[in-house]
PDB file of N, CA and C in Angstrom:
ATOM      1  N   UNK A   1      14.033  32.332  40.741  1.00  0.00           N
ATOM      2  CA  UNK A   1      13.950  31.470  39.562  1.00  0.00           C
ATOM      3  C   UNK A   1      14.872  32.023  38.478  1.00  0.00           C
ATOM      4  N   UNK A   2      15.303  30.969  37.952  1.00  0.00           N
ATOM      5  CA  UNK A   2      16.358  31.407  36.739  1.00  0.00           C
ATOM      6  C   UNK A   2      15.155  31.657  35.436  1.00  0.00           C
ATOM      7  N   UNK A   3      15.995  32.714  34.425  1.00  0.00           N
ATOM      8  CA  UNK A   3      15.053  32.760  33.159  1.00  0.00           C
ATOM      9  C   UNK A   3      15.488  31.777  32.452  1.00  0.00           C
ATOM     10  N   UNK A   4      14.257  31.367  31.449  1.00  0.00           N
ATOM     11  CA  UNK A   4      14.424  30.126  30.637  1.00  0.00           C
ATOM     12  C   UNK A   4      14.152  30.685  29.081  1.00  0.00           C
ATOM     13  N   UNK A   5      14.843  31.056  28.289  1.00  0.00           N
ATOM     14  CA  UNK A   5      14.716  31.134  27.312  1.00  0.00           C
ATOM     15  C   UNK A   5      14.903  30.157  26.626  1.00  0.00           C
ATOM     16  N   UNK A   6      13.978  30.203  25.595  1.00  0.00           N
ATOM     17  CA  UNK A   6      13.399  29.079  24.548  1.00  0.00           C
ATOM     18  C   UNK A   6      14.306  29.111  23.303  1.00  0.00           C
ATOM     19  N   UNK A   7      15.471  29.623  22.925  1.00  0.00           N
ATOM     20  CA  UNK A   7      15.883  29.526  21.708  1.00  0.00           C
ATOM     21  C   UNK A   7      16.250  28.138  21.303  1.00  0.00           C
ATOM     22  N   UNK A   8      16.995  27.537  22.215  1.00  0.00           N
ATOM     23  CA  UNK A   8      17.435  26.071  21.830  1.00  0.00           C
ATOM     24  C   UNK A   8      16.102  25.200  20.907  1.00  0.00           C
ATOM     25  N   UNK A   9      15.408  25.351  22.127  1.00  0.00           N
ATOM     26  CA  UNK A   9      14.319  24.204  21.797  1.00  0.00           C
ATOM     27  C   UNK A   9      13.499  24.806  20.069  1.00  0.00           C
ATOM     28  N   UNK A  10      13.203  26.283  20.218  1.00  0.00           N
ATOM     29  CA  UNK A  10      12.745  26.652  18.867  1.00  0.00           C
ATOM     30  C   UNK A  10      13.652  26.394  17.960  1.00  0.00           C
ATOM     31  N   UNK A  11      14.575  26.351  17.935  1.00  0.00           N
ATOM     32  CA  UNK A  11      15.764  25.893  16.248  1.00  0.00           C
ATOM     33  C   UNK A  11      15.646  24.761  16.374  1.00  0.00           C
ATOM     34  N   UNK A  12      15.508  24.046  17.495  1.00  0.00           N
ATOM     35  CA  UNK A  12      15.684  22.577  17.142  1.00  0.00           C
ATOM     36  C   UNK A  12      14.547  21.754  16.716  1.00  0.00           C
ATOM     37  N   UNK A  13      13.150  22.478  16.932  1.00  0.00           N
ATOM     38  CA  UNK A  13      11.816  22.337  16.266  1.00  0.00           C
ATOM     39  C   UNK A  13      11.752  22.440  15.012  1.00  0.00           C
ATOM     40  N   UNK A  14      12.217  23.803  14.283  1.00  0.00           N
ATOM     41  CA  UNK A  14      12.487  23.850  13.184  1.00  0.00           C
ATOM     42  C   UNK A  14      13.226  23.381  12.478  1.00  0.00           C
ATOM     43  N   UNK A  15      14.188  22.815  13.108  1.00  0.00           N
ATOM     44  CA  UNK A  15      15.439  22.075  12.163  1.00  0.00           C
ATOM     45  C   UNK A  15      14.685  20.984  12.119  1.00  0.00           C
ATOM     46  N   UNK A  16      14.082  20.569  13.186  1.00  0.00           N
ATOM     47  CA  UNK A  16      13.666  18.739  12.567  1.00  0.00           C
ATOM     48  C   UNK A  16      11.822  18.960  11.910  1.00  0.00           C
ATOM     49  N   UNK A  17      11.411  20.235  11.989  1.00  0.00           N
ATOM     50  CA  UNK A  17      10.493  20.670  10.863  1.00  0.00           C
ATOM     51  C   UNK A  17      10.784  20.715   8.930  1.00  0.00           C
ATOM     52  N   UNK A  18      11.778  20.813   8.914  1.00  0.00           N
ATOM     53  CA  UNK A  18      12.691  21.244   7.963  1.00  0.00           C
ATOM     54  C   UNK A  18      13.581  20.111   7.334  1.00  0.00           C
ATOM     55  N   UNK A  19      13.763  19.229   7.687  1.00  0.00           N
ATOM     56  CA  UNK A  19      14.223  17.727   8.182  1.00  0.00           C
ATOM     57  C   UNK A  19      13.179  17.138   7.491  1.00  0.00           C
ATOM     58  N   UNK A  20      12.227  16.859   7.617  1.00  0.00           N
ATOM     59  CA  UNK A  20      11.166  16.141   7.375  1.00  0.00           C
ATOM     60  C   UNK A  20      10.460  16.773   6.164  1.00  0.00           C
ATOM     61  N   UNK A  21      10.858  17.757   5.939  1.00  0.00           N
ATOM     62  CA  UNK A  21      10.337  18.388   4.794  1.00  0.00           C
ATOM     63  C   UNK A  21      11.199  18.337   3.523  1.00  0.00           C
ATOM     64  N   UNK A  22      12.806  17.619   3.268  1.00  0.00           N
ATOM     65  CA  UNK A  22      13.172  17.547   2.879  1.00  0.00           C
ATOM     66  C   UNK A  22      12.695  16.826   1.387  1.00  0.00           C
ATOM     67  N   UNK A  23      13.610  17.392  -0.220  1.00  0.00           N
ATOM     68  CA  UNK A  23      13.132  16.739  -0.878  1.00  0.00           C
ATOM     69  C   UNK A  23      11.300  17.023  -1.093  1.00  0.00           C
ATOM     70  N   UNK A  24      11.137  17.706  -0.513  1.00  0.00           N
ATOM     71  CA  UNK A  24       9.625  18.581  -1.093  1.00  0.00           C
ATOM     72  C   UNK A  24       9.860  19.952  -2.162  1.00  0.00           C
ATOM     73  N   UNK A  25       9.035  20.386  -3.129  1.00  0.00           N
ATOM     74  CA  UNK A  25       9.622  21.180  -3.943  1.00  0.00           C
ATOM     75  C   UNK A  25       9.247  22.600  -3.255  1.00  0.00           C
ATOM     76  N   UNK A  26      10.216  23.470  -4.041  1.00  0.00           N
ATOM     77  CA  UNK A  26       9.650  25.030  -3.755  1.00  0.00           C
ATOM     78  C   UNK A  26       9.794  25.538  -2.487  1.00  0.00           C
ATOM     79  N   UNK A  27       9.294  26.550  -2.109  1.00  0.00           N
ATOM     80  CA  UNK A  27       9.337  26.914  -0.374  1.00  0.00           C
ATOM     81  C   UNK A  27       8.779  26.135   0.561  1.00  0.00           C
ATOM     82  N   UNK A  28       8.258  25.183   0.234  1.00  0.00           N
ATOM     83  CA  UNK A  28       7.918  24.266   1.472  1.00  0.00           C
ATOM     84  C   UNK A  28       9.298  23.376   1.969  1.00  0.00           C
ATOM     85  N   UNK A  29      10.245  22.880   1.178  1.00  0.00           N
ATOM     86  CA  UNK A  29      11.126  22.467   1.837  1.00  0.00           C
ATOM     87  C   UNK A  29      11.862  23.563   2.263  1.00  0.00           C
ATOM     88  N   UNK A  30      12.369  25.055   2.696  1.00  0.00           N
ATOM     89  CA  UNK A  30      13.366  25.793   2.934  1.00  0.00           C
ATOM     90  C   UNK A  30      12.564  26.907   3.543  1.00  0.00           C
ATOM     91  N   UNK A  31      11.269  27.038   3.771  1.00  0.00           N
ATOM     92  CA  UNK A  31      10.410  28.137   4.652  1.00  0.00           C
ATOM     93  C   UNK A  31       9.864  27.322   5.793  1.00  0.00           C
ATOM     94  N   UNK A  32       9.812  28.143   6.887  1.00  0.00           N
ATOM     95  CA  UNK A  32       9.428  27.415   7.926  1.00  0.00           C
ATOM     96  C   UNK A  32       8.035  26.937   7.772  1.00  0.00           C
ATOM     97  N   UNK A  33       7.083  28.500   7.628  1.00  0.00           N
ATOM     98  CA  UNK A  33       5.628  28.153   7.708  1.00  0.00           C
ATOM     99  C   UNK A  33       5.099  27.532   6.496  1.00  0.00           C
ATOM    100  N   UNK A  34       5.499  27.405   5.311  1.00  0.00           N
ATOM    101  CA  UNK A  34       4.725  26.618   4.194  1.00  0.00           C
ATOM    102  C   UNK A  34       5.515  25.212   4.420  1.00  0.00           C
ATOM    103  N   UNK A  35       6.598  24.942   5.126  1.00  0.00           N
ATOM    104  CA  UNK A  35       7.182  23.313   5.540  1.00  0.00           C
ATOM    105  C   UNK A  35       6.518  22.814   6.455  1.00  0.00           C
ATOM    106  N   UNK A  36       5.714  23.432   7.727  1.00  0.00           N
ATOM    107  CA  UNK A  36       5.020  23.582   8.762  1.00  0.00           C
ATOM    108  C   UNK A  36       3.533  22.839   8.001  1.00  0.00           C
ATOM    109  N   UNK A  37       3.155  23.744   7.151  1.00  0.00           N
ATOM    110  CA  UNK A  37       1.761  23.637   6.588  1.00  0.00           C
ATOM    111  C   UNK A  37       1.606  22.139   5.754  1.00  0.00           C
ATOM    112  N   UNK A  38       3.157  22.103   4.772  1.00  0.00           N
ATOM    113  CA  UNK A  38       2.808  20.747   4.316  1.00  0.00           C
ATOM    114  C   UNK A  38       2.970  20.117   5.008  1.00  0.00           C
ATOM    115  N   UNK A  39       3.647  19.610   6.024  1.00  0.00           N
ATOM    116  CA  UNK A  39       4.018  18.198   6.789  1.00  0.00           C
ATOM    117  C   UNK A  39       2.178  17.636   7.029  1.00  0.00           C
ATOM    118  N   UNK A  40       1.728  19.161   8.161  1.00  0.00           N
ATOM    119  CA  UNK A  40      -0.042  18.819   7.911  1.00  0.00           C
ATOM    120  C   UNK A  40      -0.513  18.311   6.926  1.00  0.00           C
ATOM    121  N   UNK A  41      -0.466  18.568   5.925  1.00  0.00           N
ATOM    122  CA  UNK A  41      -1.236  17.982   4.629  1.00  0.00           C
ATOM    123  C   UNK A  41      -0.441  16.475   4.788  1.00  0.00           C
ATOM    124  N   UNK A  42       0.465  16.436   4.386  1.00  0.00           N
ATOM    125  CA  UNK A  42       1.409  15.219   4.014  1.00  0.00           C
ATOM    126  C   UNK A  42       1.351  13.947   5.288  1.00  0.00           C
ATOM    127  N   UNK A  43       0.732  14.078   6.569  1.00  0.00           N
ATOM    128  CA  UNK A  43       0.442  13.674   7.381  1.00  0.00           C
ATOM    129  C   UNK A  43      -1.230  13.144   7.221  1.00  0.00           C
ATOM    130  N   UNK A  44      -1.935  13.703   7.167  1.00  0.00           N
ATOM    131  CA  UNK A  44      -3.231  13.352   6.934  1.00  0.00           C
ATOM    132  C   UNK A  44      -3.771  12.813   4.954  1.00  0.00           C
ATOM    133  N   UNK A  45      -2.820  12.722   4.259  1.00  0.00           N
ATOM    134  CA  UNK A  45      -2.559  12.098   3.665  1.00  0.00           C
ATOM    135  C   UNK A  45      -2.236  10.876   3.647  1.00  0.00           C
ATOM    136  N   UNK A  46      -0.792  10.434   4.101  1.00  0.00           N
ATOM    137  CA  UNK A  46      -0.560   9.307   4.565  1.00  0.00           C
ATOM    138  C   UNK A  46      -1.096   8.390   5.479  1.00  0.00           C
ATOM    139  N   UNK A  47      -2.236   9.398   6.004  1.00  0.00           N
ATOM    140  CA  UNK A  47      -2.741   8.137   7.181  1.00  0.00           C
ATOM    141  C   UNK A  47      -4.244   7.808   6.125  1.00  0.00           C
ATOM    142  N   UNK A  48      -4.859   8.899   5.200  1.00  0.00           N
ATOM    143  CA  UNK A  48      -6.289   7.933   4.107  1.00  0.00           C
ATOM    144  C   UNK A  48      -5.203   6.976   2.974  1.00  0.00           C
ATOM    145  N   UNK A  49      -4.124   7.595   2.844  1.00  0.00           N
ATOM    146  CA  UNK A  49      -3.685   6.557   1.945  1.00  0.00           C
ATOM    147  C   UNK A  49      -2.900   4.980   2.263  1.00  0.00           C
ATOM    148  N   UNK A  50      -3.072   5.594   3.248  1.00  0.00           N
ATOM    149  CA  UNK A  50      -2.787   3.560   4.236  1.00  0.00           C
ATOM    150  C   UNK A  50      -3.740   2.404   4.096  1.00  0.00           C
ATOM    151  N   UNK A  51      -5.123   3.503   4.633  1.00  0.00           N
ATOM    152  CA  UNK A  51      -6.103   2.570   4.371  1.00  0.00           C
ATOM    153  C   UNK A  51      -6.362   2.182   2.762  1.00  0.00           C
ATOM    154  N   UNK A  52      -5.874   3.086   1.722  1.00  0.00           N
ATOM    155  CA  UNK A  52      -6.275   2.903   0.084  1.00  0.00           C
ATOM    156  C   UNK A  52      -5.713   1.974  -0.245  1.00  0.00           C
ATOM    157  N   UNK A  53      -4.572   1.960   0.432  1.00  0.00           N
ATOM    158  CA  UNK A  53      -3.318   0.764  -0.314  1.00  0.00           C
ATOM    159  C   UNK A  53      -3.865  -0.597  -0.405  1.00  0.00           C
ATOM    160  N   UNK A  54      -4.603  -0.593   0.743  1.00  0.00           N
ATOM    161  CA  UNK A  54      -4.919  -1.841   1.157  1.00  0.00           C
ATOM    162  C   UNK A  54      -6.126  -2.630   0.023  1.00  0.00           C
ATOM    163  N   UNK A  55      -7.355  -1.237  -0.206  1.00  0.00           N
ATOM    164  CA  UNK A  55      -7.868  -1.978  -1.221  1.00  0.00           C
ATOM    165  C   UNK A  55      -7.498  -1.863  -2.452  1.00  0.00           C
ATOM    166  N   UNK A  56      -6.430  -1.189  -3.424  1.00  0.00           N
ATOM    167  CA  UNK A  56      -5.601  -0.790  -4.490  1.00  0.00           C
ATOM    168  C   UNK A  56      -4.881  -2.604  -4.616  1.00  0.00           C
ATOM    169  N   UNK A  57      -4.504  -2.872  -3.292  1.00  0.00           N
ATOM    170  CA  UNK A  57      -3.590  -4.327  -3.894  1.00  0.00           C
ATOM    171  C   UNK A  57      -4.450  -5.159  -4.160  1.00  0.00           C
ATOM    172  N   UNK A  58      -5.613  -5.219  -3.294  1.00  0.00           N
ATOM    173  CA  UNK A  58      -6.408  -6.168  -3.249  1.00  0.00           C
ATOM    174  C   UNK A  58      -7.284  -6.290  -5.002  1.00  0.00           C
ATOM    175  N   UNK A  59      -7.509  -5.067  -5.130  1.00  0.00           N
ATOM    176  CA  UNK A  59      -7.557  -4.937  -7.201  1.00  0.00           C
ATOM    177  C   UNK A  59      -6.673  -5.379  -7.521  1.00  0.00           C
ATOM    178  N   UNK A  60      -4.978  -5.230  -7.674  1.00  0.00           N
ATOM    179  CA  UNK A  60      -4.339  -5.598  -8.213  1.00  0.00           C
ATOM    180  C   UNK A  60      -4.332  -7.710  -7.935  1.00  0.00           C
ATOM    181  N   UNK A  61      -4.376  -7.897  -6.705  1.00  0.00           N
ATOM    182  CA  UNK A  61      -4.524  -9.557  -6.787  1.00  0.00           C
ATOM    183  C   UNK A  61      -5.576  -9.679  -7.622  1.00  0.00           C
ATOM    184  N   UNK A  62      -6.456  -9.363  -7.610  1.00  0.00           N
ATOM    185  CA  UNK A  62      -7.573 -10.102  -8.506  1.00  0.00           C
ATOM    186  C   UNK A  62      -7.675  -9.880 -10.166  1.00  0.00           C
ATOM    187  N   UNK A  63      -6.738  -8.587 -10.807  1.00  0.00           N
ATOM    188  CA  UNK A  63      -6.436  -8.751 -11.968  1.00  0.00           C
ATOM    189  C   UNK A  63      -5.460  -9.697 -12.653  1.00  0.00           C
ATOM    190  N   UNK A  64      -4.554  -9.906 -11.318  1.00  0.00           N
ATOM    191  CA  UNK A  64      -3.759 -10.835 -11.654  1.00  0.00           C
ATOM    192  C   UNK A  64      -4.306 -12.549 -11.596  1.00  0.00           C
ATOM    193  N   UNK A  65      -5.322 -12.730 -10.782  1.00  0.00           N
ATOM    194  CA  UNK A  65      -5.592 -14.018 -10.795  1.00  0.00           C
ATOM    195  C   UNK A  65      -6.642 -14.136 -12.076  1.00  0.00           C
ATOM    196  N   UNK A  66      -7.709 -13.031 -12.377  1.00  0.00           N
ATOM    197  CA  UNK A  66      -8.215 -13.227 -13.308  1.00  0.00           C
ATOM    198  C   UNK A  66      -7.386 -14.012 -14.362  1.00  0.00           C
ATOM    199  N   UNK A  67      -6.179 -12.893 -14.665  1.00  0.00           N
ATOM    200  CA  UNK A  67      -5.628 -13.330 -15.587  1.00  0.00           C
ATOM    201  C   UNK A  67      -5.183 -14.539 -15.841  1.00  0.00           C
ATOM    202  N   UNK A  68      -4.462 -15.026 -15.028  1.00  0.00           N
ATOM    203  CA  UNK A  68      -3.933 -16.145 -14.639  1.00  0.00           C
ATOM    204  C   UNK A  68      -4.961 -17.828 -15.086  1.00  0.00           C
ATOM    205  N   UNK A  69      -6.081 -17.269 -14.602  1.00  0.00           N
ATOM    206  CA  UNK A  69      -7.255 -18.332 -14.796  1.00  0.00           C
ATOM    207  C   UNK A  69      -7.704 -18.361 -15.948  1.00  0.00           C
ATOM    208  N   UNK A  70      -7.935 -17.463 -16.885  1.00  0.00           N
ATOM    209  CA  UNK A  70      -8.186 -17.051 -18.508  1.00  0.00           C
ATOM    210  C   UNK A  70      -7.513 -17.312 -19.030  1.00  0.00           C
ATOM    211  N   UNK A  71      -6.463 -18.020 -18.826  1.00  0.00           N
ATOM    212  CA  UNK A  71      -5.221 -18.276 -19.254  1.00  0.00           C
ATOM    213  C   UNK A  71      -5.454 -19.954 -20.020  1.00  0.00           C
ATOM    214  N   UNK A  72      -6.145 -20.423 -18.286  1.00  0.00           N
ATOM    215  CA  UNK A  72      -6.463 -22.022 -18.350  1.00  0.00           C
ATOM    216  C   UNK A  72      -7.812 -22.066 -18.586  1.00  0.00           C
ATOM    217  N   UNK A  73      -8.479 -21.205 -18.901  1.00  0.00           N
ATOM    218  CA  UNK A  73      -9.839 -21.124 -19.464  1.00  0.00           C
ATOM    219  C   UNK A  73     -10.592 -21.647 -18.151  1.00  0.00           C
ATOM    220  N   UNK A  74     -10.519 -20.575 -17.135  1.00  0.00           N
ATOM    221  CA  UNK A  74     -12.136 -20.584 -15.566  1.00  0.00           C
ATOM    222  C   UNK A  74     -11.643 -18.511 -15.907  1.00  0.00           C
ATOM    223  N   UNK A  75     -12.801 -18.431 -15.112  1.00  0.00           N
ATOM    224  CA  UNK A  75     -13.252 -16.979 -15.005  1.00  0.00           C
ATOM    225  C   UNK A  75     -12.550 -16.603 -14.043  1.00  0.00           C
ATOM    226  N   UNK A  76     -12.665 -15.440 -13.438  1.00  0.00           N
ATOM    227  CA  UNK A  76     -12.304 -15.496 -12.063  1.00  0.00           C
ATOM    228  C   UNK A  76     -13.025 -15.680 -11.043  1.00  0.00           C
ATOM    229  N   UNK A  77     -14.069 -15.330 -10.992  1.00  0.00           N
ATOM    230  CA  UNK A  77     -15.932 -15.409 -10.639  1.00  0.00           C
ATOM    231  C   UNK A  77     -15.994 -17.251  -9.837  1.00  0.00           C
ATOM    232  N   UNK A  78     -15.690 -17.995 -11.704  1.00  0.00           N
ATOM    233  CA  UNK A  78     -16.117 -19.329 -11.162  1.00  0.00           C
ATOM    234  C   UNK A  78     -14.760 -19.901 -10.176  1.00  0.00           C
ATOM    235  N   UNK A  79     -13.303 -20.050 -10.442  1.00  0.00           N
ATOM    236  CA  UNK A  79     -12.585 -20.101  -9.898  1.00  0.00           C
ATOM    237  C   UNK A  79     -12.651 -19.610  -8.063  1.00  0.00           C
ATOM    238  N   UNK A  80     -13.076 -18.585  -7.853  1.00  0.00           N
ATOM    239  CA  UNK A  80     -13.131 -18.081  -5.912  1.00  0.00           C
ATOM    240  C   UNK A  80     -13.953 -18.581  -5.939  1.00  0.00           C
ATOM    241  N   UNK A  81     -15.333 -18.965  -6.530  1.00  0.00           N
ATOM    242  CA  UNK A  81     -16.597 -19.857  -6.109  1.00  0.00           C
ATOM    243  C   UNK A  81     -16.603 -21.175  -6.094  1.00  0.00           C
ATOM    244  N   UNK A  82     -16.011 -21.635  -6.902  1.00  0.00           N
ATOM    245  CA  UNK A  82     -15.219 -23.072  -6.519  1.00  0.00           C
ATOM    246  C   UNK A  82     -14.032 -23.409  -5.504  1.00  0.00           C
ATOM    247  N   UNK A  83     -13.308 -22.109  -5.445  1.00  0.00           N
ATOM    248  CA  UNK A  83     -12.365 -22.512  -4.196  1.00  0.00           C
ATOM    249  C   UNK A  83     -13.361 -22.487  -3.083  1.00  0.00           C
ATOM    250  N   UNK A  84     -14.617 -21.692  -2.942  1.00  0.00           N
ATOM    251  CA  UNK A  84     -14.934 -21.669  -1.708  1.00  0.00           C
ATOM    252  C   UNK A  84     -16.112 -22.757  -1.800  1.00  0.00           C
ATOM    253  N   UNK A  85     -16.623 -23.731  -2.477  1.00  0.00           N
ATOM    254  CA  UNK A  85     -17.060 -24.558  -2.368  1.00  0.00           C
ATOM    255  C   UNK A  85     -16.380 -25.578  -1.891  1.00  0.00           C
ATOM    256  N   UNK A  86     -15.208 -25.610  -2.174  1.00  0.00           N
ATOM    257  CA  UNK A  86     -14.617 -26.678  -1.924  1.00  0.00           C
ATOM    258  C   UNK A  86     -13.715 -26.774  -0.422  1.00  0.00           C
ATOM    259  N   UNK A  87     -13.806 -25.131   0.112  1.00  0.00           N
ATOM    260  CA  UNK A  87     -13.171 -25.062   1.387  1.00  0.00           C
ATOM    261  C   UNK A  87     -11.602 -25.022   1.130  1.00  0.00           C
ATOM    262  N   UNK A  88     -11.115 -24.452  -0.061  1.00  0.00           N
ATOM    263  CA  UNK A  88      -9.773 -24.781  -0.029  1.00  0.00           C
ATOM    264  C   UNK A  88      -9.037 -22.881   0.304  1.00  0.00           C
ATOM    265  N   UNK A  89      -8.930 -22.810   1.658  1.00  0.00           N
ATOM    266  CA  UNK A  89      -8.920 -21.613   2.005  1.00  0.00           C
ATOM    267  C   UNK A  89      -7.496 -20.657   1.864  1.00  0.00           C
ATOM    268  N   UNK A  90      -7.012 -20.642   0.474  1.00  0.00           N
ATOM    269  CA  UNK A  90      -6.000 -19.561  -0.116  1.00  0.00           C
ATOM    270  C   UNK A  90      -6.260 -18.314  -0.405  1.00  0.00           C
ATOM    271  N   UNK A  91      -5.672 -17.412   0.042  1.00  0.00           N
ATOM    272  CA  UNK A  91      -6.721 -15.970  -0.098  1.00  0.00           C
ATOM    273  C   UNK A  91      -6.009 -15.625  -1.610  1.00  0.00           C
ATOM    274  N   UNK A  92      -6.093 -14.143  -1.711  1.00  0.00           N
ATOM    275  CA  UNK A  92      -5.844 -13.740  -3.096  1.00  0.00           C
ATOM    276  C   UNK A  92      -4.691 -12.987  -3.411  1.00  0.00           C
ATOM    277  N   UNK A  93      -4.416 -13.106  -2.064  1.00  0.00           N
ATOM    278  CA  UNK A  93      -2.662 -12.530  -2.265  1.00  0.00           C
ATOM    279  C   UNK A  93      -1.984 -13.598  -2.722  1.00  0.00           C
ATOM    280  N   UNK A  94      -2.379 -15.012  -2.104  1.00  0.00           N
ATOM    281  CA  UNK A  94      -1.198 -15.939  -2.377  1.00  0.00           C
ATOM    282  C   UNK A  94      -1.507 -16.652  -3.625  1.00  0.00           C
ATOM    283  N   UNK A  95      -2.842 -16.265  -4.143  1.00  0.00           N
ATOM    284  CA  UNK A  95      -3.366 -16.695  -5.242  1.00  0.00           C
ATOM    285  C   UNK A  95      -2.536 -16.070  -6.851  1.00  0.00           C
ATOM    286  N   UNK A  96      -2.651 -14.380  -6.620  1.00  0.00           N
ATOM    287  CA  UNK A  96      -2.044 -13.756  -7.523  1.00  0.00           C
ATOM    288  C   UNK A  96      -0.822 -14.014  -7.541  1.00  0.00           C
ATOM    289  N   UNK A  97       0.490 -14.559  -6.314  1.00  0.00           N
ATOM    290  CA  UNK A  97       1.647 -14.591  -6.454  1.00  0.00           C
ATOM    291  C   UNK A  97       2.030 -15.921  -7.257  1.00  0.00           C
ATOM    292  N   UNK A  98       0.833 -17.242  -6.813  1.00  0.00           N
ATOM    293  CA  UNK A  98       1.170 -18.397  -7.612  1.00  0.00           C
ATOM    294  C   UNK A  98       0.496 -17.904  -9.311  1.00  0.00           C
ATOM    295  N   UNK A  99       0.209 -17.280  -9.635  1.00  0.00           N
ATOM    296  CA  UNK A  99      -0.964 -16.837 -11.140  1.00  0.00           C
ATOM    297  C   UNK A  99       0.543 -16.216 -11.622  1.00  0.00           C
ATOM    298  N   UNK A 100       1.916 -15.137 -10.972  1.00  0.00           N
ATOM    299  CA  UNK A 100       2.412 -14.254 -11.232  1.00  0.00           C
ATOM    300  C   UNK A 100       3.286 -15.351 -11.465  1.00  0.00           C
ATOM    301  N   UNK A 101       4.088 -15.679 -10.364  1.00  0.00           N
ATOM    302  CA  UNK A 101       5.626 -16.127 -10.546  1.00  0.00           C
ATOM    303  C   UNK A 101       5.561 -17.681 -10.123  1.00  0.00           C
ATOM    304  N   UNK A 102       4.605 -18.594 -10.376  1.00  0.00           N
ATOM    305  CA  UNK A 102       4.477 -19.910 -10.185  1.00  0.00           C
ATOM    306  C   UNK A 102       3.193 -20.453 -11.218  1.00  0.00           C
ATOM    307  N   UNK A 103       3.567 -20.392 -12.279  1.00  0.00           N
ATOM    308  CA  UNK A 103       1.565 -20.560 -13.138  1.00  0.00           C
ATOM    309  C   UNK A 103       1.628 -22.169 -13.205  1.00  0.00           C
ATOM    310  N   UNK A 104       2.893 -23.273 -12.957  1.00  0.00           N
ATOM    311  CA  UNK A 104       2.842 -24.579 -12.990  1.00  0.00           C
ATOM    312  C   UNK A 104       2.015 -25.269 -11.437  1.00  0.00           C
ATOM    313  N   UNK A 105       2.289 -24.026 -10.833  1.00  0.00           N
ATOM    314  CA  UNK A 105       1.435 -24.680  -9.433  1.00  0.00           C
ATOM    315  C   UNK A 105       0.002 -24.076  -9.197  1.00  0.00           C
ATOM    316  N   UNK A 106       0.012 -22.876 -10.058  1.00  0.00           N
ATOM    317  CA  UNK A 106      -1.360 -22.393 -10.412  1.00  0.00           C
ATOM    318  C   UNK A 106      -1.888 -22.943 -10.912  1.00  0.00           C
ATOM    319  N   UNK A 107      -1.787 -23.965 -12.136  1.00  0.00           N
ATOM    320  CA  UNK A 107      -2.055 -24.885 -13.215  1.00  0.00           C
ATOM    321  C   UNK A 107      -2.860 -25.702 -11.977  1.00  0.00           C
ATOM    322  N   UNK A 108      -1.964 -26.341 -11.212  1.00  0.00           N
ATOM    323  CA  UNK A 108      -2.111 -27.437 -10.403  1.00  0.00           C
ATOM    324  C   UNK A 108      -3.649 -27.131  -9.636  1.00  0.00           C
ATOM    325  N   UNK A 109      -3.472 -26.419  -9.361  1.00  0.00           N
ATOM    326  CA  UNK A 109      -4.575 -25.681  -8.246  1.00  0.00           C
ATOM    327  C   UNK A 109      -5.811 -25.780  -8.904  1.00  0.00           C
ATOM    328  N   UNK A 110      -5.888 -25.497 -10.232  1.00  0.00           N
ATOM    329  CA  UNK A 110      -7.092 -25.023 -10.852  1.00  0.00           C
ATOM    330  C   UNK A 110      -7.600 -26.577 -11.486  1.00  0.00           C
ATOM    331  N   UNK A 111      -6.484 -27.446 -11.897  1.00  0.00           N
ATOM    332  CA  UNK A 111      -6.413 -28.619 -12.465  1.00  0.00           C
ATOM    333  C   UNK A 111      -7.420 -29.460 -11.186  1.00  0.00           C
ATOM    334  N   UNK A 112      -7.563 -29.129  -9.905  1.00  0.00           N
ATOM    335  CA  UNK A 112      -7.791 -30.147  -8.854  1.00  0.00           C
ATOM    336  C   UNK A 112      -9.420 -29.386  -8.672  1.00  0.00           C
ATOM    337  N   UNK A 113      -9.671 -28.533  -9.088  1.00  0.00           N
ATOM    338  CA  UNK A 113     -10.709 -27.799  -8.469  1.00  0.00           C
ATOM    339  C   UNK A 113     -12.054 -28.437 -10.211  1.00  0.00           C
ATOM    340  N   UNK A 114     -11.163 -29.073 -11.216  1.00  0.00           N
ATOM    341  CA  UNK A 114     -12.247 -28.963 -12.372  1.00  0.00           C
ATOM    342  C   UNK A 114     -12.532 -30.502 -12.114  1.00  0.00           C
TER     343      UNK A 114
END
């Protein structure tokens, strides 16, 4: 059997350890083992803050539709309770985008629901 030394594969671990650590401050971007240690952190981070995002926007649609509706004088409360009386099934993403950058078709919406 031939010997197999590992140098290749170890620099090239570390280089793309180091790689990915880029643009981090202090010795974690330019030391192996504290670049090593954050990626861990920075990894299990990004995977609870995936799920956060999700309810973070979902606050942000509904401040925006509040607003939007206070505007034309409904709550936000009575507004989703009247859309869902009425079966008119727009969720609140597309709600906040017509409240944001369309309030003449938001108008419309709220105009059909009083």
């Amino acid at each position: 059997m031939t010997r197999v030394k590992k140098g290749v594969h170890a620099l090239k671990r570390r280089r793309s350890v180091l790689k990915q650590t880029k643009g981090f401050r202090h010795g974690r971007k330019s030391k192996e083992r504290q670049a090593k240690e954050a990626l861990l952190h920075a990894g299990n981070y990004s995977f609870a803050h995936r799920k956060d995002r999700k309810s973070h926007n979902r606050k942000l649609w509904n401040i925006k539709i509040n607003a939007g509706s206070r505007e034309l004088g409904m709550s936000y409360s009575k507004l989703i309770g009247t859309l869902k009386k009425k079966k008119i099934e727009l969720d609140r993403k597309i709600l906040s985008d017509l409240a944001e950058n369309h309030p003449k078709t938001f108008e419309k919406i709220l105009a059909s629901l009083k």
